[in-house]
Structures are given as C-alpha cells and as structure tokens.
C-alpha atoms as a PDB file:
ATOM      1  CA  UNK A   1      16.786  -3.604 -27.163  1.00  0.00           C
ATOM      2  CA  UNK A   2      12.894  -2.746 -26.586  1.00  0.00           C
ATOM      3  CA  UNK A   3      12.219  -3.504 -29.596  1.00  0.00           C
ATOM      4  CA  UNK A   4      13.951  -6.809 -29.645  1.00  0.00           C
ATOM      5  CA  UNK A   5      11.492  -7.445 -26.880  1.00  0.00           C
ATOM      6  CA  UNK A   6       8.592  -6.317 -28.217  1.00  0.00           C
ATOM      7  CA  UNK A   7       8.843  -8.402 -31.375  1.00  0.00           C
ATOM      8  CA  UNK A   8       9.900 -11.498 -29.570  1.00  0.00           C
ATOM      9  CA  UNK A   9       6.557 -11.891 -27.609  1.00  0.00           C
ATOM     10  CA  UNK A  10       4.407 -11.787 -30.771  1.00  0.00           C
ATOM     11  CA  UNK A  11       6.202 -15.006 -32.077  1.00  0.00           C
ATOM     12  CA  UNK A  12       5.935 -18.702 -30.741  1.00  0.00           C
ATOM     13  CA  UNK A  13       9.168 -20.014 -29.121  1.00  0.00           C
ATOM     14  CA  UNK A  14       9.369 -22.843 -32.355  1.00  0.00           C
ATOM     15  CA  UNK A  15       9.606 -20.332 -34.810  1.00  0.00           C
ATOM     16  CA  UNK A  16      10.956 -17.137 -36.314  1.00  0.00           C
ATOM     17  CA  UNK A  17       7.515 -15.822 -38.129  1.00  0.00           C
ATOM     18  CA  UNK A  18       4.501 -14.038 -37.068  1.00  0.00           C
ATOM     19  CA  UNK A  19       1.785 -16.321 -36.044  1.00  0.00           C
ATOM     20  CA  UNK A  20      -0.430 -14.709 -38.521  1.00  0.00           C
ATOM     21  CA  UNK A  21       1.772 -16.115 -41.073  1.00  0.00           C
ATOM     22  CA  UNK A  22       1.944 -19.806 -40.487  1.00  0.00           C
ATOM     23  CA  UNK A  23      -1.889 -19.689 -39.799  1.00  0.00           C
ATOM     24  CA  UNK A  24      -2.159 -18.686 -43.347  1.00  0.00           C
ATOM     25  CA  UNK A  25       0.576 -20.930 -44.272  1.00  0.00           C
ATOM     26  CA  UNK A  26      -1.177 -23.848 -43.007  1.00  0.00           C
ATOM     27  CA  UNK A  27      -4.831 -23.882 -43.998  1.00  0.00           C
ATOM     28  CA  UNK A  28      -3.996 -22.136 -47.469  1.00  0.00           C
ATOM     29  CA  UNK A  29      -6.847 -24.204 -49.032  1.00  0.00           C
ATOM     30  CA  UNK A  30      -9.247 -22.385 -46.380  1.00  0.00           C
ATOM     31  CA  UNK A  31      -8.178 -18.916 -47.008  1.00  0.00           C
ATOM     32  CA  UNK A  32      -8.052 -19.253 -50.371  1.00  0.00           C
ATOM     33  CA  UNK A  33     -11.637 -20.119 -50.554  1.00  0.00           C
ATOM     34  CA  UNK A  34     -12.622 -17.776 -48.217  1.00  0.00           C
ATOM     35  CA  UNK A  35     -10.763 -14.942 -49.710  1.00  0.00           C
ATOM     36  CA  UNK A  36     -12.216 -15.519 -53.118  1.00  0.00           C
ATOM     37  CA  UNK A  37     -15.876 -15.864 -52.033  1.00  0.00           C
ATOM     38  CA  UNK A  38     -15.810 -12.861 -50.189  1.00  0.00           C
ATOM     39  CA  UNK A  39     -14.253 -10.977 -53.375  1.00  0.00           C
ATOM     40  CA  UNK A  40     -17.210 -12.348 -55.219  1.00  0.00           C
ATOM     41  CA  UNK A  41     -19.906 -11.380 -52.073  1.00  0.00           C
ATOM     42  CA  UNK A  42     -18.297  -8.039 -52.213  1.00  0.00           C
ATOM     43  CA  UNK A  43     -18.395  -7.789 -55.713  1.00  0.00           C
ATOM     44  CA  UNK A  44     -21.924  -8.797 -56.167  1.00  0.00           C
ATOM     45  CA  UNK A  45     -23.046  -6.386 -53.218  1.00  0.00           C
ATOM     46  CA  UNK A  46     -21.875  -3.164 -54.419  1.00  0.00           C
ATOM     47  CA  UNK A  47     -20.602  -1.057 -57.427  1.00  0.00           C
ATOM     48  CA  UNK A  48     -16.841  -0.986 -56.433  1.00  0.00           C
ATOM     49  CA  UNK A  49     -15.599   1.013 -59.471  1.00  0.00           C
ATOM     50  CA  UNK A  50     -17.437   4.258 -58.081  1.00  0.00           C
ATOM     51  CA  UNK A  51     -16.695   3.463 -54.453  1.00  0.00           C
ATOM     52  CA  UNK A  52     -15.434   6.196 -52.608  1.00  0.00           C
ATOM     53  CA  UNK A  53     -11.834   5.690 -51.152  1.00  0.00           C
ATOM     54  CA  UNK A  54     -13.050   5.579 -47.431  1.00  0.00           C
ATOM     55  CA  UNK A  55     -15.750   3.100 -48.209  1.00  0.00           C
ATOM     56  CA  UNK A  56     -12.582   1.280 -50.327  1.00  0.00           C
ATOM     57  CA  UNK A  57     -10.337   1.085 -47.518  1.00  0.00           C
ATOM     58  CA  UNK A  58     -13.043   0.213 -44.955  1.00  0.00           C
ATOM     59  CA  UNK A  59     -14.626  -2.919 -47.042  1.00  0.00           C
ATOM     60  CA  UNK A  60     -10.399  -3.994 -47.409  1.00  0.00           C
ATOM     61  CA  UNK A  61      -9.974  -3.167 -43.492  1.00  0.00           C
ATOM     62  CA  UNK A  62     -12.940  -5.994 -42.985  1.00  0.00           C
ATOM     63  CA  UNK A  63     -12.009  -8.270 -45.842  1.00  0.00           C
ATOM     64  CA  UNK A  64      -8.366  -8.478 -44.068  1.00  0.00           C
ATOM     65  CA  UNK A  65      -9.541  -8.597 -40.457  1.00  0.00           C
ATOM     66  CA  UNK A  66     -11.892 -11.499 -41.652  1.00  0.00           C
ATOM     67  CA  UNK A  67      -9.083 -13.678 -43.223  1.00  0.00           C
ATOM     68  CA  UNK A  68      -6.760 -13.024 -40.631  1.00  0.00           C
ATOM     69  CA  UNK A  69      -9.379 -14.281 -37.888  1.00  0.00           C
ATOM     70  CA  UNK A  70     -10.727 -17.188 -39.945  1.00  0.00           C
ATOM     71  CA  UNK A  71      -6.958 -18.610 -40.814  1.00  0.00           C
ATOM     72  CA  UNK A  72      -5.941 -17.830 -36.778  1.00  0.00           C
ATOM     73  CA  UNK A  73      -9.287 -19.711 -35.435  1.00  0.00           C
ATOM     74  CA  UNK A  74      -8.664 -22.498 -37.544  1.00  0.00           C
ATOM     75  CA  UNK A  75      -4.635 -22.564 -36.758  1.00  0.00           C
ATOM     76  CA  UNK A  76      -4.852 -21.885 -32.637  1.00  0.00           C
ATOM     77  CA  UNK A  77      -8.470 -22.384 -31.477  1.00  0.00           C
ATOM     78  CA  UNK A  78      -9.383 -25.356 -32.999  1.00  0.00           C
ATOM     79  CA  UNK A  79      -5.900 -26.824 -34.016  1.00  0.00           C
ATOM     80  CA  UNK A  80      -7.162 -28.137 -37.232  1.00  0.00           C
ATOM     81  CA  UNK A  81      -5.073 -27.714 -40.593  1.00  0.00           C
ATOM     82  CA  UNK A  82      -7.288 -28.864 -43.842  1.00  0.00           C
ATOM     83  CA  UNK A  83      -5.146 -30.078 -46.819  1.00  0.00           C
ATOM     84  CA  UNK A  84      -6.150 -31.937 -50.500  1.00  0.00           C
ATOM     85  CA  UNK A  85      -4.608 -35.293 -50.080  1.00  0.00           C
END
C-alpha cells in the first residue's frame, strides 16, 4: 500500500506516466538536439575511449541530469512544447 502511495504523488492526476516522460515526449525535437550536441561537445572535449569508468559514469550522470532538466523546464516552467509543422 506505501508504495502505491509513494508512486502516485510523482505522477500528475491526468495521467499514468512519470512526468519525466511526457516532458521528453513532448519537446522530442528539443532533446533530440540537445542530446546530440552535447554527444558531440563531449566528444570533442575529451578522449572517451581511454576514459576511466568513474569519469564514464560521471560525464553520463551530467549528460542525463542535463536532458532531464532541459525537457522538464521546457514542459512545466515555461509551458512551451516546440514541434516541426
């Protein structure tokens, strides 16, 4: 039952998904973009076939906290979805 609870405060009353999820779901154009240019800063900024696993997992840790945050601001702080046509 407590974990009925739990789950049922991290989603909106419309819906049955994470809000993480329809944040990406609507402004997939954004994170897409984003996403791939900060593969190709990353990329560009150091040698990431000799990285060492913890400097691996921390440069994914920030790549995911940084699409996360960009697809939430855009979603719930400034309730703006950008879409081709």
């Amino acid at each position: 039952q407590d974990s009925v609870k739990n789950s049922a405060i991290l989603l909106t009353p419309s819906s049955s998904s994470p809000p993480i999820f329809e944040a990406v779901n609507r402004n997939g154009l954004v994170v897409f973009l984003l996403a791939n240019l900060m593969t190709g800063a990353v990329n560009l900024s150091m040698n990431t076939l000799e990285a060492k696993d913890v400097e691996a997992l921390g440069v994914i840790f920030c790549y995911l906290c940084a699409v996360g945050a960009v697809a939430l601001i855009f979603d719930k702080g400034l309730d703006m979805t950008i879409k081709l046509g």
